[in-house]
Protein backbone atom coordinates (compact mmCIF):
# COMPACT_ATOMS: atom_id res chain seq x y z
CA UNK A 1 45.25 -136.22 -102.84
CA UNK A 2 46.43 -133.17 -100.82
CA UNK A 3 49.06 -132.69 -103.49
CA UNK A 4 46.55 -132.80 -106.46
CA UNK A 5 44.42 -130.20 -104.49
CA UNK A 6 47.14 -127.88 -103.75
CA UNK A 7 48.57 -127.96 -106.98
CA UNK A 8 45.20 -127.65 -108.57
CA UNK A 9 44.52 -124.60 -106.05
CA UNK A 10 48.07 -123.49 -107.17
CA UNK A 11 47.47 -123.16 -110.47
CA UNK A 12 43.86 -121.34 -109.78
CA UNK A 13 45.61 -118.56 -107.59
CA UNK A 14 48.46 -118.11 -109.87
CA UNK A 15 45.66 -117.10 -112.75
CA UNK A 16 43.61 -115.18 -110.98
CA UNK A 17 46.48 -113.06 -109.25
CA UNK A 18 46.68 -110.45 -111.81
CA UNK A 19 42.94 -109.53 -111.60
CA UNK A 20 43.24 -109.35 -107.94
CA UNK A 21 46.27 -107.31 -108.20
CA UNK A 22 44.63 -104.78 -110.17
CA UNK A 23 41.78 -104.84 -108.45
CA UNK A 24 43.14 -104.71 -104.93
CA UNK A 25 46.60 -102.93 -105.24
CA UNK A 26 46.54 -99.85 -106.70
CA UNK A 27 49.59 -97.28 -106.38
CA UNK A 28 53.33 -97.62 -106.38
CA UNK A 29 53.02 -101.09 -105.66
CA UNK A 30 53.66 -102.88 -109.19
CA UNK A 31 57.24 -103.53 -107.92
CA UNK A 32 55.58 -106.11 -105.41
CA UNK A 33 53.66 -108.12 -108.34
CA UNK A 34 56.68 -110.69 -109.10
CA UNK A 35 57.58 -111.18 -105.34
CA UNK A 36 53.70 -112.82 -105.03
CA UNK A 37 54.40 -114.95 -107.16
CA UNK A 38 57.37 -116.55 -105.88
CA UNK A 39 55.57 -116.30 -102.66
CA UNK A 40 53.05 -118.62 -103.94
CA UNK A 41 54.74 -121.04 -104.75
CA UNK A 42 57.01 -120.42 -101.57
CA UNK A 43 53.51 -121.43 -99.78
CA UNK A 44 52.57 -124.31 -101.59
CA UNK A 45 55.97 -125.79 -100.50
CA UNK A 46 55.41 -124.66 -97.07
CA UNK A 47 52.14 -126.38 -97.25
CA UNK A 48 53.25 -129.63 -98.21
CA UNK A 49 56.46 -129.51 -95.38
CA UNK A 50 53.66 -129.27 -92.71
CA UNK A 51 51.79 -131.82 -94.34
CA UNK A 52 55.09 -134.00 -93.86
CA UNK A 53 55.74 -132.06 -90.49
CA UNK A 54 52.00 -134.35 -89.46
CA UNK A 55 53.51 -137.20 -90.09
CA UNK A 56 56.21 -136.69 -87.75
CA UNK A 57 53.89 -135.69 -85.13
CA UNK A 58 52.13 -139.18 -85.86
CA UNK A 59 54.72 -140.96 -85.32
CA UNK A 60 56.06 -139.08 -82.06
CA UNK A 61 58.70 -137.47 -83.87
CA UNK A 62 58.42 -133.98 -82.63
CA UNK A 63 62.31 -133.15 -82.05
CA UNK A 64 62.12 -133.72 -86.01
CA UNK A 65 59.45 -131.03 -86.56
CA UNK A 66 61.44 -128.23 -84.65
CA UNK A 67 64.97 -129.19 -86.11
CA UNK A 68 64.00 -129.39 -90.13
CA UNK A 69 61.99 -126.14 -89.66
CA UNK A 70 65.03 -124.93 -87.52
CA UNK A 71 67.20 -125.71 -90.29
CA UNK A 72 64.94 -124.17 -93.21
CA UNK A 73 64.85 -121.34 -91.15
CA UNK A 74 68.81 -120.96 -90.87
CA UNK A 75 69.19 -121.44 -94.55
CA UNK A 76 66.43 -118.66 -95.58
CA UNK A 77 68.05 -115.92 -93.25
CA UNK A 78 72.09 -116.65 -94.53
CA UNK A 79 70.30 -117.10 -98.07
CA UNK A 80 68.57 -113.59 -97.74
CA UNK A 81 71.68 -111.85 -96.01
CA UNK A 82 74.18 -113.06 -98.43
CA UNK A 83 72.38 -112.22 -101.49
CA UNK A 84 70.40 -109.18 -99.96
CA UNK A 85 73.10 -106.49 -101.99
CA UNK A 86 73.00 -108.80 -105.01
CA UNK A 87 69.33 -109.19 -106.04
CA UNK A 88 67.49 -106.76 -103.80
CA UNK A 89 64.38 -107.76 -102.21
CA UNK A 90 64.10 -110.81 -104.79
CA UNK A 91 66.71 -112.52 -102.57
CA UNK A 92 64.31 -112.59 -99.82
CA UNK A 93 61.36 -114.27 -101.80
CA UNK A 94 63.90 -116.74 -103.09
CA UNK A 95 65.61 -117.59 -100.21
CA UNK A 96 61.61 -118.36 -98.84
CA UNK A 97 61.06 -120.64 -101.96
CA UNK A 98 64.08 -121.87 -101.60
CA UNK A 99 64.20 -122.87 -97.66
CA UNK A 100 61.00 -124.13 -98.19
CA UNK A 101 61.29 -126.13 -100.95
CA UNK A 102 64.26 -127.81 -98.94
CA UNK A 103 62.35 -128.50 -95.98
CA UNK A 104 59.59 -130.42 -97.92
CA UNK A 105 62.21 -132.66 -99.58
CA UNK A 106 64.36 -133.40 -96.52
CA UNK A 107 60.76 -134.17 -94.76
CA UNK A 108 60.08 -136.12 -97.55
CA UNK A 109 63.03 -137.89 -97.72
CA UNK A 110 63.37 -138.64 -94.06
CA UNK A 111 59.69 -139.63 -93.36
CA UNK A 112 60.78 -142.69 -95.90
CA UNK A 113 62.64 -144.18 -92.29
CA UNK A 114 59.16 -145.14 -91.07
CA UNK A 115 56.47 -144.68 -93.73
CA UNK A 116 56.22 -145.35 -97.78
CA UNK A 117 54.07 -143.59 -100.48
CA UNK A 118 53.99 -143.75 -103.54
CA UNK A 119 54.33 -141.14 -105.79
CA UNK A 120 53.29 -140.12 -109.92
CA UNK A 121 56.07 -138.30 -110.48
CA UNK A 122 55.32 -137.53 -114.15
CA UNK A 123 52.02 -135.31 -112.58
CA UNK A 124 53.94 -134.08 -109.93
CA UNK A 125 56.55 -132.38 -112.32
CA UNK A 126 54.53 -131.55 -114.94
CA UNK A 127 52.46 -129.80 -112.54
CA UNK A 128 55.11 -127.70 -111.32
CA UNK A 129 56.11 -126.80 -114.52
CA UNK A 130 52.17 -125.97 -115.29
CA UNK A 131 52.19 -123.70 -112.99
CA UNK A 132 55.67 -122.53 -113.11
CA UNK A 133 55.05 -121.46 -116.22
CA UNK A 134 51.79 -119.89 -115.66
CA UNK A 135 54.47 -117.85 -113.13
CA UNK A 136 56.39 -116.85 -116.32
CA UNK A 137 53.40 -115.88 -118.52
CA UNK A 138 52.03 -114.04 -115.37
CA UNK A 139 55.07 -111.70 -114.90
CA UNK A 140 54.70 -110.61 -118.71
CA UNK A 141 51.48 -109.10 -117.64
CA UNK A 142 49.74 -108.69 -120.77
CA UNK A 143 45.77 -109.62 -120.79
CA UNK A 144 45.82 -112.02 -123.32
CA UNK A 145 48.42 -114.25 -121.07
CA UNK A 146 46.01 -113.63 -118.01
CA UNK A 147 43.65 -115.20 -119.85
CA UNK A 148 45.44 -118.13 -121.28
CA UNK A 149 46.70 -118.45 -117.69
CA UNK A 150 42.99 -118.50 -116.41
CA UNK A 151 42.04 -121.10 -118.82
CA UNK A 152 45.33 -123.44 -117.78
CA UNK A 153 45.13 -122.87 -114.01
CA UNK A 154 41.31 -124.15 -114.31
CA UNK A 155 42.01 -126.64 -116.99
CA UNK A 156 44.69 -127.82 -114.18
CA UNK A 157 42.07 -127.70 -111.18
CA UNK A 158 40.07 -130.01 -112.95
CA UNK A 159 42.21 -132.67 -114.39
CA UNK A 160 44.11 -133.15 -110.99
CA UNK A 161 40.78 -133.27 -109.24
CA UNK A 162 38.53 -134.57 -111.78
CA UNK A 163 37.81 -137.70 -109.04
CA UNK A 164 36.93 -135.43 -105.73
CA UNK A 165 35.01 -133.18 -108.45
CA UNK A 166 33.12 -135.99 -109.59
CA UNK A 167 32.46 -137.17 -106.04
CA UNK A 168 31.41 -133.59 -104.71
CA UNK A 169 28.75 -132.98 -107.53
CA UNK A 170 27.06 -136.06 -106.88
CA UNK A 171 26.97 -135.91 -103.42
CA UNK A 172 25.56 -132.47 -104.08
CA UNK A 173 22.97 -133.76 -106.64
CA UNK A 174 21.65 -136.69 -104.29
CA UNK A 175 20.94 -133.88 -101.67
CA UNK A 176 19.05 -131.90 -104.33
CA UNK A 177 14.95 -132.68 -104.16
């Protein structure tokens, strides 16, 4: 569930960046635009790494916790010094996507020792490249695609949580008088 909600969430902030963009940041800071977005998805991958970081505290794993994010750390700082001269500040942003993204798999892959899920893979990727792609169309930054993007980011929202949607309203309609 916390996946479906983050993605979901994901794909909402993804669409609505551009508005807030131009609403919020005004100057010389349109070179900052494409960073946010790789920063996004940067933090949905941090997210779900201290989601998996939880379950190692549950299970007294702590020494776990400090190492992975030791090692994520370690990787994003050689990541962002070697390619600093290469690609700029965008070496920065990816090397935080990037050292994220590991730590959630390692966590992922290690937390298998003492606990099993099971996963829809299918959603999981096509997710990604949902919003991935809504990434792409964003960086183009023409309002028709901010649109489309709005529409897909909700239309995303509500198929991965059409269940807690469902549940919220009527919980909010029995309250009603």
């Amino acid at each position: 569930q916390l996946y479906r909600f983050a993605a979901g969430l994901m794909g909402l902030l993804v669409a609505i960046t551009p508005f807030l963009f131009r609403l919020l940041i005004r100057g010389s800071y349109d070179e900052a635009y494409p960073h946010i977005l790789i920063l996004n998805i940067s933090m949905f991958f941090c997210l779900l790494s201290s989601f998996w970081g939880g379950i190692y505290v549950a299970y007294k794993k702590t020494l776990s916790v400090g190492l992975t994010a030791a090692i994520a750390a370690a990787f994003n700082v050689s990541m962002t010094a070697s390619l600093i001269r290469f690609w700029g500040l965008y070496a920065a942003s990816i090397a935080s996507l990037a050292s994220y993204l590991f730590l959630c798999v390692y966590r992922i892959l290690d937390c298998r020792k003492f606990i099993s899920m099971k996963y829809d893979y299918r959603m999981i990727l096509l997710s990604l490249l949902i919003v991935v792609g809504e990434c792409f169309m964003s960086t183009l930054q023409f309002n028709i695609g901010d649109i489309v993007n709005l529409v897909v980011g909700s239309l995303l929202f509500v198929v991965l949580n059409k269940s807690m949607l469902i549940s919220v309203g009527k919980r909010i309609m029995k309250k009603k008088p």
